[in-house]
Protein backbone atom coordinates (compact mmCIF):
# COMPACT_ATOMS: atom_id res chain seq x y z
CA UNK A 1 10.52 -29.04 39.35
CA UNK A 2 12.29 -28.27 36.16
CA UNK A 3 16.14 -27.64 36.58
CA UNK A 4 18.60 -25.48 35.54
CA UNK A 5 20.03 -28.22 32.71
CA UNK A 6 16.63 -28.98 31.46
CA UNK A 7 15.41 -25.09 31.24
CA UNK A 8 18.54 -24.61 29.19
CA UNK A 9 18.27 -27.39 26.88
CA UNK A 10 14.44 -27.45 26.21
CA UNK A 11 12.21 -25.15 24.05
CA UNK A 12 10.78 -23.06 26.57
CA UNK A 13 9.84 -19.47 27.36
CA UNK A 14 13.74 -18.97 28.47
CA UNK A 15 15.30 -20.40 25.49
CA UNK A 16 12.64 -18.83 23.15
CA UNK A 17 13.54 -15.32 24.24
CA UNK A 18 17.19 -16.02 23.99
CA UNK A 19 17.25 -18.03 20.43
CA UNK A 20 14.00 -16.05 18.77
CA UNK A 21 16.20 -12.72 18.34
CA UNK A 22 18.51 -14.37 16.87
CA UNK A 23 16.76 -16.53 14.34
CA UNK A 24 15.15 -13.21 13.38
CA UNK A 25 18.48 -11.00 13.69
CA UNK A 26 20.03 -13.30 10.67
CA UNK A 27 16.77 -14.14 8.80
CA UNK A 28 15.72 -9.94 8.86
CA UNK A 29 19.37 -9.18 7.89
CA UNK A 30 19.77 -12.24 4.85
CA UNK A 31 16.52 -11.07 3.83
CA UNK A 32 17.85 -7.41 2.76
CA UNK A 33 20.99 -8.93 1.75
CA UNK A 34 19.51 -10.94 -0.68
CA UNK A 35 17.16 -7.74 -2.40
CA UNK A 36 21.06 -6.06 -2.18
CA UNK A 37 22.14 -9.14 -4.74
CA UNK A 38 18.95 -9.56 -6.20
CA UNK A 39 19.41 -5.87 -7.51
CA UNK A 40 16.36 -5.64 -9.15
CA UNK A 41 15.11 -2.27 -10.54
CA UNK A 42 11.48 -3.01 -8.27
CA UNK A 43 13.76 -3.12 -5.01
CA UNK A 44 16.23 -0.95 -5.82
CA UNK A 45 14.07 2.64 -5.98
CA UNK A 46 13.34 2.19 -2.89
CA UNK A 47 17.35 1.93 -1.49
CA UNK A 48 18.50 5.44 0.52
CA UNK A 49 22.08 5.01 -0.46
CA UNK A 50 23.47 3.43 -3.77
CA UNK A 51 25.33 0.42 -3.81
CA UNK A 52 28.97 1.87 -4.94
CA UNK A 53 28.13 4.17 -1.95
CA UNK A 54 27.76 1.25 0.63
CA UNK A 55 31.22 -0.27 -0.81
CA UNK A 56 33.33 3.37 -0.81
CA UNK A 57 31.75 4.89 2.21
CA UNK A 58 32.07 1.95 4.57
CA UNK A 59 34.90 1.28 5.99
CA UNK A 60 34.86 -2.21 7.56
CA UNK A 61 34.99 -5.50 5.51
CA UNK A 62 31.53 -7.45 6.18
CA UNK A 63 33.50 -10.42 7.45
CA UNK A 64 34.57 -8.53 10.29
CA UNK A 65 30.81 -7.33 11.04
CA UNK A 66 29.64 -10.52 10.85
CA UNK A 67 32.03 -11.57 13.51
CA UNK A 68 31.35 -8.74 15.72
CA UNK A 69 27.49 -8.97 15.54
CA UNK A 70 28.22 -13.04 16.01
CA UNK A 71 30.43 -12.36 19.26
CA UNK A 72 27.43 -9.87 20.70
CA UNK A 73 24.78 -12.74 20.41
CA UNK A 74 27.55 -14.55 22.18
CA UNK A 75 27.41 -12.36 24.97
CA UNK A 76 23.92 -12.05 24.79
CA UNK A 77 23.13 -15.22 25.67
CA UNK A 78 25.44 -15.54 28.16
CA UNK A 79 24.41 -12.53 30.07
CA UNK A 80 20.54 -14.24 29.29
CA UNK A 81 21.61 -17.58 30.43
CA UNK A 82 23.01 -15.87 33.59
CA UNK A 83 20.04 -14.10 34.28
CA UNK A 84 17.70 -17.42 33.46
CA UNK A 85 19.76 -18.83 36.43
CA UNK A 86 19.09 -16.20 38.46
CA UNK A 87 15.53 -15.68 38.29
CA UNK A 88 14.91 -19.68 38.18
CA UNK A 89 12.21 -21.33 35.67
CA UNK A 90 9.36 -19.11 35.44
CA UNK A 91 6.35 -20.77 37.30
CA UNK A 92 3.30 -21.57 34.47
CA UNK A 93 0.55 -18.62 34.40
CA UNK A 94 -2.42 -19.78 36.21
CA UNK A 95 -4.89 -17.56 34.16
CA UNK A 96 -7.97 -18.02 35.44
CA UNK A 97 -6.50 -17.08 38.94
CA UNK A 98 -5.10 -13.81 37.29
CA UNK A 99 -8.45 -12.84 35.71
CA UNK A 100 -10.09 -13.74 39.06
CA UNK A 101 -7.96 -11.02 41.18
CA UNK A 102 -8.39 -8.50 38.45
CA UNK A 103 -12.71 -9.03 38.43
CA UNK A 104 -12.13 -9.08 42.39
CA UNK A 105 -10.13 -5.64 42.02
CA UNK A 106 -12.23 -4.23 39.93
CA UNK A 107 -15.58 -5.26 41.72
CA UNK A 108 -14.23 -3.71 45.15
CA UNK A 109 -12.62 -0.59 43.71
CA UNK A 110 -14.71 0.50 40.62
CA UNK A 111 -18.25 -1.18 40.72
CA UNK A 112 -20.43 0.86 38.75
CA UNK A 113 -18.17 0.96 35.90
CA UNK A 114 -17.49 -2.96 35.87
CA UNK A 115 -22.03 -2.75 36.22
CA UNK A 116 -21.65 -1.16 32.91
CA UNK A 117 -19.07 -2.51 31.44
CA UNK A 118 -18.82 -6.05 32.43
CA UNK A 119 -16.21 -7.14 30.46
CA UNK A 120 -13.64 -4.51 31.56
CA UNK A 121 -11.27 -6.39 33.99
CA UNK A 122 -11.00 -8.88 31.02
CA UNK A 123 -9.86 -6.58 28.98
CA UNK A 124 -7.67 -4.72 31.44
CA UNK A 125 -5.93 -8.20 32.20
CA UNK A 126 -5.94 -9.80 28.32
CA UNK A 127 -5.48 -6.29 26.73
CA UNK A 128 -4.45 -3.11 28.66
CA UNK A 129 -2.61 -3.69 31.35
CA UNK A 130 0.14 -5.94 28.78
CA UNK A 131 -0.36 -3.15 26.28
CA UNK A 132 1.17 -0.74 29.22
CA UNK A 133 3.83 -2.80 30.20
CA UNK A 134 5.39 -3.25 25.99
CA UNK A 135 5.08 0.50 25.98
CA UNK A 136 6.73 0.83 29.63
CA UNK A 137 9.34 -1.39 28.35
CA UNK A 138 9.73 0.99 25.12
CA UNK A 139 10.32 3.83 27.14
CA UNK A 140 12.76 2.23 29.25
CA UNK A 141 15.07 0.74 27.04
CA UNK A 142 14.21 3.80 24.97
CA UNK A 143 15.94 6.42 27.20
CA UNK A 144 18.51 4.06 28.91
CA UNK A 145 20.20 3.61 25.14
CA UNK A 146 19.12 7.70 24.45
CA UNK A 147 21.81 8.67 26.94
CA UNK A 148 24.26 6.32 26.87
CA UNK A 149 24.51 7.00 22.91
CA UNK A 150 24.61 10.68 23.30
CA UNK A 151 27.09 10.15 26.44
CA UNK A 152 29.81 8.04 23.96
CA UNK A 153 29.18 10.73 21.34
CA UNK A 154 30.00 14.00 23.91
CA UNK A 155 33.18 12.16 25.06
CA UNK A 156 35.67 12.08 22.66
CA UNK A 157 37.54 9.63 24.23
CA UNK A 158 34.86 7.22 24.88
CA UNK A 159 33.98 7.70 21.53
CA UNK A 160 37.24 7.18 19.72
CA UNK A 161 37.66 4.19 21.83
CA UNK A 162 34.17 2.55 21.94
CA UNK A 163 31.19 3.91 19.75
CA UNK A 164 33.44 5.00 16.68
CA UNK A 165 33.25 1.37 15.56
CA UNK A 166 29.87 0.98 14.86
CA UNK A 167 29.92 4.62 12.66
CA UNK A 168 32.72 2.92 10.31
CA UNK A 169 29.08 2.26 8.72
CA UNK A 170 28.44 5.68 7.17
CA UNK A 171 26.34 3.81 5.42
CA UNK A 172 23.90 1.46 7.17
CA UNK A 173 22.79 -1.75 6.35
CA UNK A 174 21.01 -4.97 7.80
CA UNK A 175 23.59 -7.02 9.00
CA UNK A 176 25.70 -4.08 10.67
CA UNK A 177 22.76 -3.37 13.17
CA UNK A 178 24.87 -4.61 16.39
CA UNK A 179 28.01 -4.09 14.81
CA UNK A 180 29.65 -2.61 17.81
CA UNK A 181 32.71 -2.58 20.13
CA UNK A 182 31.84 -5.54 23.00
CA UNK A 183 31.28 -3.11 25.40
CA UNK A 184 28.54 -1.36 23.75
CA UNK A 185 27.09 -4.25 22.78
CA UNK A 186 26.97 -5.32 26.33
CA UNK A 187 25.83 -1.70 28.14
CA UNK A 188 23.67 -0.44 25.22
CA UNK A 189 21.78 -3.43 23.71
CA UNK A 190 22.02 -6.40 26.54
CA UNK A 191 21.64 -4.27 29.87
CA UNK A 192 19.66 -1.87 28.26
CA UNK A 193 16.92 -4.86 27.21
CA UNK A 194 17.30 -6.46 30.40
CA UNK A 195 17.00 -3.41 32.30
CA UNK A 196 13.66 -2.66 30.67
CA UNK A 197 12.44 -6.45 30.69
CA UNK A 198 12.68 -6.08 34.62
CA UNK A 199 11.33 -2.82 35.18
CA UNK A 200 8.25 -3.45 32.72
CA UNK A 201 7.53 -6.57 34.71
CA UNK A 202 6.83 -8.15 31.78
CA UNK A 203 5.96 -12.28 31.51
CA UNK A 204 7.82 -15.03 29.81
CA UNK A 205 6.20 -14.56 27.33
CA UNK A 206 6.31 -11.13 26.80
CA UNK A 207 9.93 -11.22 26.47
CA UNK A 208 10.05 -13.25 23.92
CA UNK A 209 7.62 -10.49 21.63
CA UNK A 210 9.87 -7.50 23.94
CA UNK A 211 13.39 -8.96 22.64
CA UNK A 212 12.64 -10.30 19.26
CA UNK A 213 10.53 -6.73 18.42
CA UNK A 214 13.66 -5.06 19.76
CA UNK A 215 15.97 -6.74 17.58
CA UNK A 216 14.01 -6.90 14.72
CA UNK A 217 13.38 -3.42 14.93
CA UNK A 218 16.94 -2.33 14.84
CA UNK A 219 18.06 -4.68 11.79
CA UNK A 220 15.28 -2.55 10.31
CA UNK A 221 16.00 1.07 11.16
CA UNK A 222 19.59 -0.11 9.71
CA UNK A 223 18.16 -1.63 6.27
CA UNK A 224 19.06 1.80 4.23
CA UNK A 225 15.99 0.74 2.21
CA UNK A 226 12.68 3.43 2.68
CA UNK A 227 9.74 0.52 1.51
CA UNK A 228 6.44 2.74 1.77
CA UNK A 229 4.33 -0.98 3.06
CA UNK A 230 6.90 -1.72 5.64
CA UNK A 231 4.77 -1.85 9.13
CA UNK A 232 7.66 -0.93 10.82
CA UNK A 233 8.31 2.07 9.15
CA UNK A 234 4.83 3.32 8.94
CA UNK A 235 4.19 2.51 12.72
CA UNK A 236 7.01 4.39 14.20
CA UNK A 237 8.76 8.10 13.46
CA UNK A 238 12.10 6.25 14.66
CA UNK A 239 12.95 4.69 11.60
CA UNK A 240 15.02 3.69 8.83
CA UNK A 241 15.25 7.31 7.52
CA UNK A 242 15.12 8.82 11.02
CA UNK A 243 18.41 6.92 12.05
CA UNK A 244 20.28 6.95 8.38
CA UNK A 245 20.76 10.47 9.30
CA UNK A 246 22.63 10.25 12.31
CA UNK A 247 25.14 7.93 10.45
CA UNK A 248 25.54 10.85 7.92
CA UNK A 249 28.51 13.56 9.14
CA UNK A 250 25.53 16.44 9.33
CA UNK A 251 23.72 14.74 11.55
CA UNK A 252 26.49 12.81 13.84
CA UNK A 253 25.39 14.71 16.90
CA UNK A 254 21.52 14.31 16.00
CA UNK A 255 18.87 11.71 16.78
CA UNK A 256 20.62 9.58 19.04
CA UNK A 257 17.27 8.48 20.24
CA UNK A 258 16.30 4.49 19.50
CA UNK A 259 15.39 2.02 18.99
CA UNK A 260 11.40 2.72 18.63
CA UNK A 261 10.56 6.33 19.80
CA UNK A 262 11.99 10.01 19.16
CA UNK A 263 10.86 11.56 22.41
CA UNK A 264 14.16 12.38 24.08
CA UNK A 265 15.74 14.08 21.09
CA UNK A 266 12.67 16.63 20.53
CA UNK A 267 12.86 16.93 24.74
CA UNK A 268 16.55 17.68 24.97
CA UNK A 269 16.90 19.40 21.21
CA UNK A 270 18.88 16.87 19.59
CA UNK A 271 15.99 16.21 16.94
CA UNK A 272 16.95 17.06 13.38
CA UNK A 273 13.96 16.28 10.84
CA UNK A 274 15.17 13.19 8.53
CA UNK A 275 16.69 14.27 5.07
CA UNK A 276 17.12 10.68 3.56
CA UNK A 277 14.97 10.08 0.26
CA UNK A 278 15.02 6.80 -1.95
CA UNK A 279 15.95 6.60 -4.99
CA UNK A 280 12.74 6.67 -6.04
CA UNK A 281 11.37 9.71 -4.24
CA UNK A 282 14.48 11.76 -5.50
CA UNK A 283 13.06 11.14 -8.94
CA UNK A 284 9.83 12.40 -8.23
CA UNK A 285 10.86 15.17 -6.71
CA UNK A 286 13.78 15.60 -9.96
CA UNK A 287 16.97 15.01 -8.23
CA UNK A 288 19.54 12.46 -9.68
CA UNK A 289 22.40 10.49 -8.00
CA UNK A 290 24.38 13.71 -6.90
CA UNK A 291 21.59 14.43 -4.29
CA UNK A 292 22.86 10.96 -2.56
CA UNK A 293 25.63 12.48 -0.45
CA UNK A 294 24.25 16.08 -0.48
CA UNK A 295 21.14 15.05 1.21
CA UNK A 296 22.19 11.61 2.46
């Protein structure tokens, strides 16, 4: 039996989904802050904002986001430890025994199909029914964070008091993802992932790909740079462009939705079509710096 001590101090599925965000949080974040100092003309066509904006339209000193965003992963992993506690060491996946109840399911309740297609509850088990439970997940933490973030916009007070801090960045960038007041931090980004870890049912395992994906994706939609190859981008409408425009005054009370789809905000008609442009594509299209805070 393992015990609490050694499940805490040992690379494991627990530790892996509490240390794996963030390893990626700071190596995501460095990575755009070193194509910020790099400032090479290849990089730099592809930035939303330029960089005199970032330094006149931001008003927080990036010491003190670094030691907000370094107190949040504090919490984090205490609210993850606490939960690790809670829940125990996860027992090891006996896979064959898994596959065995799914071919057992699926012989009893759908033989003809599994006739035809033998190598359907294999797929359903390695496949599908995981595939379900990441998008499950999605949608969870997806509209738990869509209306808490439109509730601390709608109260002024709230707002003033709680979510205001994390719009001091007018203009995003990597490391300024989870800059927020502690409280956010905690309700929005902690709960919310936990929330939707539990309800997906998801494994270990899955966690790991759930939190790090989640964290990842947020330093991303935060980069302020529009890269036409970036996966994460491509993949998913919620993106860097999508969110730059809710940090923009315009579009303050739009697209509150994240972090991966837009759903609520074209349900409840707080979707406003992105407006952000690189440098880049305001060139082709014969703009010029100007554009930046007109459109931006």
């Amino acid at each position: 039996m393992v015990t609490t001590f050694e499940m805490l101090t040992t690379w494991n599925p627990v530790t892996a989904s509490l240390i794996s965000p963030i390893l990626v949080y700071w190596i995501a974040s460095g990575f755009f802050a070193f194509l910020h100092w790099l400032n090479s003309p290849f990089f730099e066509k592809y930035r939303i904002h330029s960089p005199e904006e970032v330094a006149q339209r931001n008003r927080v000193p990036h010491l003190a986001v670094f030691r907000a965003v370094v107190f949040q992963q504090f919490c984090e992993v205490v609210v993850g430890v606490a939960l690790a506690i809670f829940e125990g060491y996860p027992e090891p996946e006996n896979h064959q025994l898994q596959l065995l109840r799914y071919q057992t399911f699926f012989g009893k309740n759908f033989s003809p199909l599994v006739q035809a297609l033998p190598f359907l509850p294999s797929l359903a088990y390695n496949c599908l029914v995981p595939l379900s439970q990441y998008i499950l997940a999605f949608f969870i933490i997806d509209t738990w964070q869509y209306f808490w973030h439109r509730y601390l916009h709608y109260n002024k007070k709230l707002y003033n008091m709680i979510h205001a801090h994390h719009h001091r960045l007018q203009v995003p960038y990597a490391m300024g993802a989870l800059y927020n007041h502690p409280f956010e931090g905690l309700i929005l980004d902690t709960l919310g992932a936990g929330v939707a870890y539990l309800i997906a049912g998801l494994s270990p395992n899955q966690a790991i790909v759930f939190f790090t994906l989640s964290t990842l994706k947020t330093v991303d939609d935060h980069c302020g740079y529009l890269f036409p190859y970036d996966p994460l981008q491509i993949f998913f409408a919620n993106n860097a462009r999508y969110h730059d425009l809710h940090h923009q005054p315009y579009g303050f009370q739009k697209n509150f939705s994240q972090p991966f789809f837009t759903f609520w905000d074209h349900v409840l008609g707080t979707y406003m079509a992105p407006k952000a442009e690189s440098m880049i594509e305001r060139k082709v299209r014969g703009g010029n710096t100007v554009d930046v805070k007109k459109v931006n």
